[in-house]
PDB file of N, CA and C in Angstrom:
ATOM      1  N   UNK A   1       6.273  10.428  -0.283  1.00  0.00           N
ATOM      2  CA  UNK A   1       6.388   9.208   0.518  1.00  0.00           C
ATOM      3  C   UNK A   1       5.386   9.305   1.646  1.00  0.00           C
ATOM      4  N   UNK A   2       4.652   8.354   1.589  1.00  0.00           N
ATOM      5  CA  UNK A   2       3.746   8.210   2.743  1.00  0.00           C
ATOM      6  C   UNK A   2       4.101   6.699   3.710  1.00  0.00           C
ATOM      7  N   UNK A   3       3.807   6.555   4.639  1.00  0.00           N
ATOM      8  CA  UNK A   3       4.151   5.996   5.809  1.00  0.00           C
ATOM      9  C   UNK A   3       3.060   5.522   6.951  1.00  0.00           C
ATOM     10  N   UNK A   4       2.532   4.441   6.984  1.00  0.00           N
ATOM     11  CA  UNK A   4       1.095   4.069   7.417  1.00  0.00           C
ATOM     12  C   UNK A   4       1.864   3.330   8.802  1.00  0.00           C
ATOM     13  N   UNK A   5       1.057   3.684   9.963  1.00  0.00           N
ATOM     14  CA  UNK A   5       1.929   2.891  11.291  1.00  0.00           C
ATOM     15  C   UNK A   5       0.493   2.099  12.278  1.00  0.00           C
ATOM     16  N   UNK A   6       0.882   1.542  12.913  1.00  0.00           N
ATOM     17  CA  UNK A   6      -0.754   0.846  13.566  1.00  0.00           C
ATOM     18  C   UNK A   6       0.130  -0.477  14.235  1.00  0.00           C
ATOM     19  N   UNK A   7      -0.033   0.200  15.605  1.00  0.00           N
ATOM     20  CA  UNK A   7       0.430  -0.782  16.807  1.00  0.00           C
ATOM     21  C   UNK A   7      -0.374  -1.746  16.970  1.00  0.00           C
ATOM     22  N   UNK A   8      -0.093  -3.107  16.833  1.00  0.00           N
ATOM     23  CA  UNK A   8      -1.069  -4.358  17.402  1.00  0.00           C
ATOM     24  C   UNK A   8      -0.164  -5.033  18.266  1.00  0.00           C
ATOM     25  N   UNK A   9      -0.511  -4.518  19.909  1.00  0.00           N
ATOM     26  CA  UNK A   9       0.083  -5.745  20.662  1.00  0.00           C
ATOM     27  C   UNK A   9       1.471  -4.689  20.840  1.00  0.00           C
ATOM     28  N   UNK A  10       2.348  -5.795  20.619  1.00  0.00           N
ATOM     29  CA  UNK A  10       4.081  -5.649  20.818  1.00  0.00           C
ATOM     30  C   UNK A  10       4.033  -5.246  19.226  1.00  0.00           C
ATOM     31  N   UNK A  11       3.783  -5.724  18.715  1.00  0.00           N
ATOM     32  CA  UNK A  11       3.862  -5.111  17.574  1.00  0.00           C
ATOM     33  C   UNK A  11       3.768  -3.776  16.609  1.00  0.00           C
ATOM     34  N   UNK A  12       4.461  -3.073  15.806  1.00  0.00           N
ATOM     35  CA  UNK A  12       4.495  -2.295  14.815  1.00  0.00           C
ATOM     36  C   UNK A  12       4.006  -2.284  13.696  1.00  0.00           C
ATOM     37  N   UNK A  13       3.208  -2.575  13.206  1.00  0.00           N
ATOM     38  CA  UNK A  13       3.181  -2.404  11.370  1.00  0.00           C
ATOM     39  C   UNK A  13       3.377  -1.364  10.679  1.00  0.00           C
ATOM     40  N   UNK A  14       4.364  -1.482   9.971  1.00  0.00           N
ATOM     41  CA  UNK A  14       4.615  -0.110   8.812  1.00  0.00           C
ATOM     42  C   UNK A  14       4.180  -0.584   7.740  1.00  0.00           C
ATOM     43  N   UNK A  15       3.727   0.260   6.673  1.00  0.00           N
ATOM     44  CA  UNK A  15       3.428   0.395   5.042  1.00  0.00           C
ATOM     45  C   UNK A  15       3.974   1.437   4.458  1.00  0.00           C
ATOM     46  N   UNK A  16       5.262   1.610   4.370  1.00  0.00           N
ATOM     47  CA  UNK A  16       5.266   2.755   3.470  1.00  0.00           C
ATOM     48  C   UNK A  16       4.842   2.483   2.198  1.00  0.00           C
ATOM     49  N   UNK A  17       4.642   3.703   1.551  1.00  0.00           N
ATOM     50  CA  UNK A  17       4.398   3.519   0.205  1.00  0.00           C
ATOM     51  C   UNK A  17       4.544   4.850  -1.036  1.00  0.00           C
ATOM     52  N   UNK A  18       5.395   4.414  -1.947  1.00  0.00           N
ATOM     53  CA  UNK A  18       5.725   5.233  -3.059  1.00  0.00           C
ATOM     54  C   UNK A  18       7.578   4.474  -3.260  1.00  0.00           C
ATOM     55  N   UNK A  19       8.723   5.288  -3.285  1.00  0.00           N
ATOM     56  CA  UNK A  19       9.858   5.390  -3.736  1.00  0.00           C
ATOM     57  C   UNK A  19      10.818   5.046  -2.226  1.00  0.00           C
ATOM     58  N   UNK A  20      11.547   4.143  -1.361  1.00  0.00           N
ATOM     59  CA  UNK A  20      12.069   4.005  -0.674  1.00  0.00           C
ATOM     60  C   UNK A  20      13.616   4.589  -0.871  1.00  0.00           C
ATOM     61  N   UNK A  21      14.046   5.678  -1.203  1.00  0.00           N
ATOM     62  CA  UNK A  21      15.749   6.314  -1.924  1.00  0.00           C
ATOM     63  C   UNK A  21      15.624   7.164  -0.756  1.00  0.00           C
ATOM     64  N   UNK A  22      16.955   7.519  -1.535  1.00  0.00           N
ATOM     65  CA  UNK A  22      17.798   8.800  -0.882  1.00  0.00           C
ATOM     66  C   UNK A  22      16.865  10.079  -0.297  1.00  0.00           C
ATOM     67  N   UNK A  23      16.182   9.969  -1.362  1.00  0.00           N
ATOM     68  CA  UNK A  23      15.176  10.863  -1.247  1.00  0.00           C
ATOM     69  C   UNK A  23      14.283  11.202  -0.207  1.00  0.00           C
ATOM     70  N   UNK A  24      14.137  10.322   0.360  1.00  0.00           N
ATOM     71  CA  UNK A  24      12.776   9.815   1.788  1.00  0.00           C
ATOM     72  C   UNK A  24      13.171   8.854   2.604  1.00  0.00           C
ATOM     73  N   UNK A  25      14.443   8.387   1.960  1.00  0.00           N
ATOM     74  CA  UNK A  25      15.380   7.292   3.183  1.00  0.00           C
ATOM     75  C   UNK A  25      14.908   8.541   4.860  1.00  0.00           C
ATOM     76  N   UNK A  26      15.497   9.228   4.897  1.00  0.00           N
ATOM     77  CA  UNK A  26      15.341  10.148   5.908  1.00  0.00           C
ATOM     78  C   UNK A  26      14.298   9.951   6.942  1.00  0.00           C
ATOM     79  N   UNK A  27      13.385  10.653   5.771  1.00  0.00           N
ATOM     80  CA  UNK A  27      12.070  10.926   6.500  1.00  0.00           C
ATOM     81  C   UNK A  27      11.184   9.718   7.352  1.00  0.00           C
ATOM     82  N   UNK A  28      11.393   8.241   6.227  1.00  0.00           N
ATOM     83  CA  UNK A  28      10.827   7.027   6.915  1.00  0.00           C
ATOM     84  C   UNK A  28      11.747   6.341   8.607  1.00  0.00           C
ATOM     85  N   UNK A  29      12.955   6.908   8.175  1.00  0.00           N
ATOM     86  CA  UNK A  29      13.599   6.575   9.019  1.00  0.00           C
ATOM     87  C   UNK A  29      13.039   7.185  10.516  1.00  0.00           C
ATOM     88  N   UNK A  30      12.941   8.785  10.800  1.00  0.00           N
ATOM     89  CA  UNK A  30      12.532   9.535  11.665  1.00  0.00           C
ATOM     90  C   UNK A  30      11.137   9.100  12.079  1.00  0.00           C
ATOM     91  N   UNK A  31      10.461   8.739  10.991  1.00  0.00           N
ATOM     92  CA  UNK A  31       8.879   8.207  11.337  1.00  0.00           C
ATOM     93  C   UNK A  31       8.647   7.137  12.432  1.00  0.00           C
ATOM     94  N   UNK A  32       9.510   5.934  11.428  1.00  0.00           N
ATOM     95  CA  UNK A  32       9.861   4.843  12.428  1.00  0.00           C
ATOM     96  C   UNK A  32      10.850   4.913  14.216  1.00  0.00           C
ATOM     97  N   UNK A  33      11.868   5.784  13.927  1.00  0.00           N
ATOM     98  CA  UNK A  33      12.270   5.486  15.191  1.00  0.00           C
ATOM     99  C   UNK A  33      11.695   6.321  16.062  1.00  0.00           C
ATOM    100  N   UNK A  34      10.478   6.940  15.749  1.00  0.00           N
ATOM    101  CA  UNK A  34       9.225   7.800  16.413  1.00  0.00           C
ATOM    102  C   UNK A  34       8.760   6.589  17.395  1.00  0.00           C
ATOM    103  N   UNK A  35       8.228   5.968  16.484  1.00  0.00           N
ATOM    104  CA  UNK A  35       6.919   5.053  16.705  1.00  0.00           C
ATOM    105  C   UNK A  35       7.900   4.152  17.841  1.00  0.00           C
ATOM    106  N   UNK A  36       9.111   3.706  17.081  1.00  0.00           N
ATOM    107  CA  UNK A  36       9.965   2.974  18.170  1.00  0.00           C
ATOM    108  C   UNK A  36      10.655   3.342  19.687  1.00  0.00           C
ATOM    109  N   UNK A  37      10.321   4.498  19.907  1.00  0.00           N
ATOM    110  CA  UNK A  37      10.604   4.984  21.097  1.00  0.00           C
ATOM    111  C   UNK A  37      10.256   4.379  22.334  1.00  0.00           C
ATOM    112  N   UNK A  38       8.754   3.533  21.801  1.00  0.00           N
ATOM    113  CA  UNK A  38       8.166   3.084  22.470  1.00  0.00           C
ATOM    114  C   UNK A  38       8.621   1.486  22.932  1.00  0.00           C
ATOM    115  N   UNK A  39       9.079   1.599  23.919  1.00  0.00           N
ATOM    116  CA  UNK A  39      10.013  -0.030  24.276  1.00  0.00           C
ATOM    117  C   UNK A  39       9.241  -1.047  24.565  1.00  0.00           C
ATOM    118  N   UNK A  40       8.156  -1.125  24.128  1.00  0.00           N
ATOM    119  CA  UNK A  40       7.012  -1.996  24.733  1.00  0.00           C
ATOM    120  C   UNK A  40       6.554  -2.746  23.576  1.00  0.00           C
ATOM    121  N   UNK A  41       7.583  -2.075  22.374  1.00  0.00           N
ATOM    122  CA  UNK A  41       7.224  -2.438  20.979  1.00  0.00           C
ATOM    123  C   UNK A  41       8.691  -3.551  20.637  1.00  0.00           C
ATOM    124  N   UNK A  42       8.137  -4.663  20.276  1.00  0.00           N
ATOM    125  CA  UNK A  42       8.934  -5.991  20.295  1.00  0.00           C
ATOM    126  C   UNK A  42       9.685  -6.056  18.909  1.00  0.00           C
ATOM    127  N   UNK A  43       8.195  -6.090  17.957  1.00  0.00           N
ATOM    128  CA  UNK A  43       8.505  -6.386  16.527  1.00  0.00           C
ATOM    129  C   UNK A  43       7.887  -5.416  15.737  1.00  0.00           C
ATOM    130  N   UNK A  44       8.996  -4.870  14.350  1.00  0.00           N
ATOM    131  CA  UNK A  44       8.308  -4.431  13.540  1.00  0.00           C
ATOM    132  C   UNK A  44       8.088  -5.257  12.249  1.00  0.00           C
ATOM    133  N   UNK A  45       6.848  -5.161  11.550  1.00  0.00           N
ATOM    134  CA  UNK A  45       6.564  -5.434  10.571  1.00  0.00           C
ATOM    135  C   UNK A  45       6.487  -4.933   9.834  1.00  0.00           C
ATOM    136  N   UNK A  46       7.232  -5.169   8.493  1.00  0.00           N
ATOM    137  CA  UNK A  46       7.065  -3.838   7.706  1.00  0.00           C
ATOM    138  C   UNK A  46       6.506  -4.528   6.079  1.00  0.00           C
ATOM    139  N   UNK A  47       5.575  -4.013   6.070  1.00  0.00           N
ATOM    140  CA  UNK A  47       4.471  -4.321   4.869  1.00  0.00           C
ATOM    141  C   UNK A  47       4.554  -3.489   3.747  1.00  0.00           C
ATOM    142  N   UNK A  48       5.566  -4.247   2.516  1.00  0.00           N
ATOM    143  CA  UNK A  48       6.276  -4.009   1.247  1.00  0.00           C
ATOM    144  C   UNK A  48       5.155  -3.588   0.445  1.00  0.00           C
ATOM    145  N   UNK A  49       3.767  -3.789   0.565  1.00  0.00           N
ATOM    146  CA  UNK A  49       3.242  -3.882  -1.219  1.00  0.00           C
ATOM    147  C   UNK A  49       2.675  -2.835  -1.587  1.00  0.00           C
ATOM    148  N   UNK A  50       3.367  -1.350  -1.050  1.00  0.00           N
ATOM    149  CA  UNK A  50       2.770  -0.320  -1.341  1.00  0.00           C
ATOM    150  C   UNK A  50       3.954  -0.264  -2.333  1.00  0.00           C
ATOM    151  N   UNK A  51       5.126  -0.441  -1.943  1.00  0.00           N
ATOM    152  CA  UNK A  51       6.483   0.232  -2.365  1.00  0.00           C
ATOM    153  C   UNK A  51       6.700  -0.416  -3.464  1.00  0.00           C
ATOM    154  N   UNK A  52       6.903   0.703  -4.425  1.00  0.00           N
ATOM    155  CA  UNK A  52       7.089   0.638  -5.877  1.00  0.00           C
ATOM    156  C   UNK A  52       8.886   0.348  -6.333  1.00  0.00           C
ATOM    157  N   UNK A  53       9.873   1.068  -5.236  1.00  0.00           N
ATOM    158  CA  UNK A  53      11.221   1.341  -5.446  1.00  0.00           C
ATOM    159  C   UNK A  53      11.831   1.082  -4.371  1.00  0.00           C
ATOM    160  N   UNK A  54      13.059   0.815  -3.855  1.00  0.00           N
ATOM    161  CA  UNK A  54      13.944   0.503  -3.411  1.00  0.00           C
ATOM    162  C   UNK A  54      15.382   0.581  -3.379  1.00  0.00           C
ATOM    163  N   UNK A  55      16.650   1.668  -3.138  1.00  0.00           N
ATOM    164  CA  UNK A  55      17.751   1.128  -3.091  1.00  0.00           C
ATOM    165  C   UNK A  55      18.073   0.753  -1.901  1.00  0.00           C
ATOM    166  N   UNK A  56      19.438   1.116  -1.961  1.00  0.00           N
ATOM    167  CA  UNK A  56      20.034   0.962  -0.835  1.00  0.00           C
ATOM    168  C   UNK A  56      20.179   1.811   0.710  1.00  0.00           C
ATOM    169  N   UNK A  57      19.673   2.948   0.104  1.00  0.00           N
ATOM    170  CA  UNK A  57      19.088   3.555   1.245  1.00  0.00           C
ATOM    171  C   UNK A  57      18.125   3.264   2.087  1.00  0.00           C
ATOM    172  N   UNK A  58      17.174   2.597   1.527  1.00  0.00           N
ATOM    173  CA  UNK A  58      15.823   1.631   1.775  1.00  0.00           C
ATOM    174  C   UNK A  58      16.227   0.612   2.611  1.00  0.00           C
ATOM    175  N   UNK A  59      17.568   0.176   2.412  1.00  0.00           N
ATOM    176  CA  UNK A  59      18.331  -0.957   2.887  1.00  0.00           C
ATOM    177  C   UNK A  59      18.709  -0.504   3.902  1.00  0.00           C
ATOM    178  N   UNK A  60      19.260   0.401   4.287  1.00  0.00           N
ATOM    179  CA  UNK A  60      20.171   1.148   4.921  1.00  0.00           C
ATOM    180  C   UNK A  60      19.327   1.491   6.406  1.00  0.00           C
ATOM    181  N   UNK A  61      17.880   1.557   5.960  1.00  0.00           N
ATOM    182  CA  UNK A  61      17.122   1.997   7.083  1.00  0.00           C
ATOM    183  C   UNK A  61      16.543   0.836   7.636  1.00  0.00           C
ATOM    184  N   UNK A  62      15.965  -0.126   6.488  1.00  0.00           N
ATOM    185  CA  UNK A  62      15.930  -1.822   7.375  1.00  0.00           C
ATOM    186  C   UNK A  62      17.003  -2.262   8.512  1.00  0.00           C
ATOM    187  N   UNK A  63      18.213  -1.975   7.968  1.00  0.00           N
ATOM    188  CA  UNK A  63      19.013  -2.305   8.614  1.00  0.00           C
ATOM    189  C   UNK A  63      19.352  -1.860  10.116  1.00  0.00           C
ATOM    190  N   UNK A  64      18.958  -0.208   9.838  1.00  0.00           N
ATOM    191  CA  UNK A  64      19.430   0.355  11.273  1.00  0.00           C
ATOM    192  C   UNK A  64      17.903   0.260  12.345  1.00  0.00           C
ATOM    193  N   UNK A  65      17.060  -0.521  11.742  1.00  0.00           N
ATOM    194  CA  UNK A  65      15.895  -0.827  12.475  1.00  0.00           C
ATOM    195  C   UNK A  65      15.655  -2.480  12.846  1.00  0.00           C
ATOM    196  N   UNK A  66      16.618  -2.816  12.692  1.00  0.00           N
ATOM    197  CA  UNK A  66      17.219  -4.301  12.677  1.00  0.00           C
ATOM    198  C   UNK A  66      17.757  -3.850  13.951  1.00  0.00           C
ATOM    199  N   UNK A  67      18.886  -3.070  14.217  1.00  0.00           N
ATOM    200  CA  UNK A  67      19.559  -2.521  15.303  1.00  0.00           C
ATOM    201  C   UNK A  67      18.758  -2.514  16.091  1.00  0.00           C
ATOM    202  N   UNK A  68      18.250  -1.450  16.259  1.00  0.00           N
ATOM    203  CA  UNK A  68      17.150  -0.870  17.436  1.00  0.00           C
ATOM    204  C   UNK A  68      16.626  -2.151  17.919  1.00  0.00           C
ATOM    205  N   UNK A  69      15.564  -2.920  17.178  1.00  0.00           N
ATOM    206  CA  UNK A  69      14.886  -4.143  17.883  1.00  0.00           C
ATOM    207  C   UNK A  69      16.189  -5.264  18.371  1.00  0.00           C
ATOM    208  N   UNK A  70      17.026  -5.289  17.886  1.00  0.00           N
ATOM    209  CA  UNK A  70      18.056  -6.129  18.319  1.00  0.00           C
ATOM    210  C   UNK A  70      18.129  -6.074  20.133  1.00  0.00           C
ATOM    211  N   UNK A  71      18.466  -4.998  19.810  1.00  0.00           N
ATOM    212  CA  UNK A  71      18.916  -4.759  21.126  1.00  0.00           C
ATOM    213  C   UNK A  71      18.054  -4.073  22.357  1.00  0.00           C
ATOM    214  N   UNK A  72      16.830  -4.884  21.928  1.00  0.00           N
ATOM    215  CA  UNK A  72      15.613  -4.913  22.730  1.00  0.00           C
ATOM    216  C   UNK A  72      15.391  -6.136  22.882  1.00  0.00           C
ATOM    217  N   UNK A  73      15.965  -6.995  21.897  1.00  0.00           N
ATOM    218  CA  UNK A  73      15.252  -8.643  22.005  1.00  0.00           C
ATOM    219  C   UNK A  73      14.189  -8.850  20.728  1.00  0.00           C
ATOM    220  N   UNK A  74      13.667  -7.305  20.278  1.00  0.00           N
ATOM    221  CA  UNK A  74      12.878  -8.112  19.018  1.00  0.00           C
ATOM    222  C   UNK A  74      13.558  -8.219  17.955  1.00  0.00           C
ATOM    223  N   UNK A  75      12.496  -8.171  17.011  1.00  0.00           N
ATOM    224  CA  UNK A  75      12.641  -8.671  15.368  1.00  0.00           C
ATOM    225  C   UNK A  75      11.789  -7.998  14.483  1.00  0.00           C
ATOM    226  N   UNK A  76      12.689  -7.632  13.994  1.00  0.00           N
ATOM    227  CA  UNK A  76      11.862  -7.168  12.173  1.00  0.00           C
ATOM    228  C   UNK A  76      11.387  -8.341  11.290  1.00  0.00           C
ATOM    229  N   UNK A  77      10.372  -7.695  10.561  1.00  0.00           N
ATOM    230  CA  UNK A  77       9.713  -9.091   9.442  1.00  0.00           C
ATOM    231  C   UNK A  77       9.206  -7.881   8.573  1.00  0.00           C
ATOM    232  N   UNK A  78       9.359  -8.637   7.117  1.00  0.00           N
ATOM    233  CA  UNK A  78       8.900  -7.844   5.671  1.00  0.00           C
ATOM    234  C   UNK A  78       7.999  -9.029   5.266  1.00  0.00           C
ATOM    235  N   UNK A  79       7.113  -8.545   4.734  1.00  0.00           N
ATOM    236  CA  UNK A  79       5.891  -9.212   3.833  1.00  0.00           C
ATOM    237  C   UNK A  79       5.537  -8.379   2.904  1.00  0.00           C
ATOM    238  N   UNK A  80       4.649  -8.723   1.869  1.00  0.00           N
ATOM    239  CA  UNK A  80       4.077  -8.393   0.877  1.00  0.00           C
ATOM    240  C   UNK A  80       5.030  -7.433  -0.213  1.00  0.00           C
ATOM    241  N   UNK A  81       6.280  -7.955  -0.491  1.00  0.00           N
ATOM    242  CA  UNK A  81       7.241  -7.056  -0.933  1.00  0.00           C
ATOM    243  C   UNK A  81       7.388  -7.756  -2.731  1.00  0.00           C
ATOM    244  N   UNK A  82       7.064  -6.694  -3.798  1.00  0.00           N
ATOM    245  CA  UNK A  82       7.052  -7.116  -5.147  1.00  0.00           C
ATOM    246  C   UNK A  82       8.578  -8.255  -5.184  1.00  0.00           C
ATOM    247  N   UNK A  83       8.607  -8.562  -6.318  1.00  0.00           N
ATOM    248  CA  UNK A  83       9.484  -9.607  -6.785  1.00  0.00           C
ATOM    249  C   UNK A  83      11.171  -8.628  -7.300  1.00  0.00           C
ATOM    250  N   UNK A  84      11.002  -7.670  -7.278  1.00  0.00           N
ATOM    251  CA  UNK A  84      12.068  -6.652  -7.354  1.00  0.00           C
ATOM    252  C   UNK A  84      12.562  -6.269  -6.136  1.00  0.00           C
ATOM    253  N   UNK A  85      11.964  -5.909  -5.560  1.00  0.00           N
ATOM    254  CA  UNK A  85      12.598  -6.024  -4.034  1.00  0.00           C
ATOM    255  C   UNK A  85      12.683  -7.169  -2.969  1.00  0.00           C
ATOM    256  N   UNK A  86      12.292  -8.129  -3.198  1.00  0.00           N
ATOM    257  CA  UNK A  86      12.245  -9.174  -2.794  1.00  0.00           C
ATOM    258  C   UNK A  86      14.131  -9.717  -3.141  1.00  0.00           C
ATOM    259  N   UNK A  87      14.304  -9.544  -4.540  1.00  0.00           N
ATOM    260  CA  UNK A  87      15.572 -10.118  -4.929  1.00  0.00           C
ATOM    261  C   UNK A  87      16.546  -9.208  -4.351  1.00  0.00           C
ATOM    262  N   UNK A  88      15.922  -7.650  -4.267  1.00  0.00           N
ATOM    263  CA  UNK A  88      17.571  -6.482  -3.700  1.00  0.00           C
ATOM    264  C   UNK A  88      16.891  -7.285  -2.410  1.00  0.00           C
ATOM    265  N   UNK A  89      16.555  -7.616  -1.379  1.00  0.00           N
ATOM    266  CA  UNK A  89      16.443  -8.029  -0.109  1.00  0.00           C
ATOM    267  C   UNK A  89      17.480  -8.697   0.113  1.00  0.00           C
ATOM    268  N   UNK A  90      17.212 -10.303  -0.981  1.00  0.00           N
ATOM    269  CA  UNK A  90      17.962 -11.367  -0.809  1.00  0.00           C
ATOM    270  C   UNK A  90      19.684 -10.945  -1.007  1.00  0.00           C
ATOM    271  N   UNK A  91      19.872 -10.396  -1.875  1.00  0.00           N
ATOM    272  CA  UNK A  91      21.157  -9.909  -2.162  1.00  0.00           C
ATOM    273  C   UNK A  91      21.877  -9.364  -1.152  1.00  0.00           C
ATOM    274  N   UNK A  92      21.158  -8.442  -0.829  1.00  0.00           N
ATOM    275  CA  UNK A  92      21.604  -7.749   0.100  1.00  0.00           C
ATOM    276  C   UNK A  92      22.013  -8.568   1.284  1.00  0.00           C
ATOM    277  N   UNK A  93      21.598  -9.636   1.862  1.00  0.00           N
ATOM    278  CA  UNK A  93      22.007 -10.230   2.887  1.00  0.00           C
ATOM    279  C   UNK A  93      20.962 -10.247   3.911  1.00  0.00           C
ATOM    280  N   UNK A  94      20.055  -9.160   3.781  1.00  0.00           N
ATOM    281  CA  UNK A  94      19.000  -8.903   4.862  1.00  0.00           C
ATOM    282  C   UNK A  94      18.347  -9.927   5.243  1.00  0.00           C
ATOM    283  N   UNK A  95      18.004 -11.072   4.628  1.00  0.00           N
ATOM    284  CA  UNK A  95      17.240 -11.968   5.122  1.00  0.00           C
ATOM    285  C   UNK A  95      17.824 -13.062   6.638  1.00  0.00           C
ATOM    286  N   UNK A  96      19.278 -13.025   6.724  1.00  0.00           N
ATOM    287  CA  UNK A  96      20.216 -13.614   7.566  1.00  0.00           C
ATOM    288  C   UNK A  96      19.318 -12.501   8.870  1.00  0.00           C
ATOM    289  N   UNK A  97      18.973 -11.413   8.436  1.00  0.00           N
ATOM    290  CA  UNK A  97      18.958 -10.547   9.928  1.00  0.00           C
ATOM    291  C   UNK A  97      17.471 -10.312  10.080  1.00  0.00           C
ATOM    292  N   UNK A  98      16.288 -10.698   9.144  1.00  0.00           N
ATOM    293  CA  UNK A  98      15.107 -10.287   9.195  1.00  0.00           C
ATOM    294  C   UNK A  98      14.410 -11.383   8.493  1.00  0.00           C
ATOM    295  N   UNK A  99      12.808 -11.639   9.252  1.00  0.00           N
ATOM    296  CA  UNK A  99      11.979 -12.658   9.182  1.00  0.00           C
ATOM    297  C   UNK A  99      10.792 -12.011   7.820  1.00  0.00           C
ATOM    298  N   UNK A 100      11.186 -13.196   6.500  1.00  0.00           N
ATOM    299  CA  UNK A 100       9.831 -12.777   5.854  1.00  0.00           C
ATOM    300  C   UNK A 100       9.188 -13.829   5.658  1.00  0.00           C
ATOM    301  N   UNK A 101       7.635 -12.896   5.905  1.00  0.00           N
ATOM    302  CA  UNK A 101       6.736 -13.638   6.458  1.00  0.00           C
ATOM    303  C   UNK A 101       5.796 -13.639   4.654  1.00  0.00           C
ATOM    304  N   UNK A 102       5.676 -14.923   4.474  1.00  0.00           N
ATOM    305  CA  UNK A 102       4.501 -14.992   3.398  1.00  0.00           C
ATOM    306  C   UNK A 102       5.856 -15.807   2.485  1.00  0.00           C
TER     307      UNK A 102
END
């Protein structure tokens, strides 16, 4: 699992890319609330079209990064996310709590 980060502004952009599971749920998680330490950071964006896989662990970490900006005042947004994860998104409910953009 690799993990691409690049501050613009208030902004965050993430790319991970490879397998979003159990497996590396972890590791992306620690990456991100790295980068988020930084309170000056509003919104993250997180840029799907590397990522091949997705469960719910994947979910699990959208979600608790939903938290964090919440309760700063920002917002998460997903773009460029295949048509397979696009649908576990919708299912999931995530879209009620996060902006996708495209």
């Amino acid at each position: 699992m690799l993990i691409r980060c690049e501050r613009q502004g208030t902004a965050l952009k993430a790319k991970p890319a490879g397998e979003l599971d159990h497996h590396n749920a972890d590791f992306v998680r620690e990456e991100l609330e790295g980068m988020l330490k930084d309170e000056g950071i509003k919104e993250l964006v997180l840029d799907l079209s590397s990522l091949t896989f997705m469960d719910s662990s994947g979910i699990g970490v959208i979600l608790g990064r939903c938290r964090t900006m919440q309760k700063r005042g920002g917002k998460v947004s997903v773009m460029n996310m295949s048509s397979q994860i696009d649908r576990i998104l919708k299912m999931s409910g995530l879209y009620q709590l996060i902006n996708k953009i495209g």
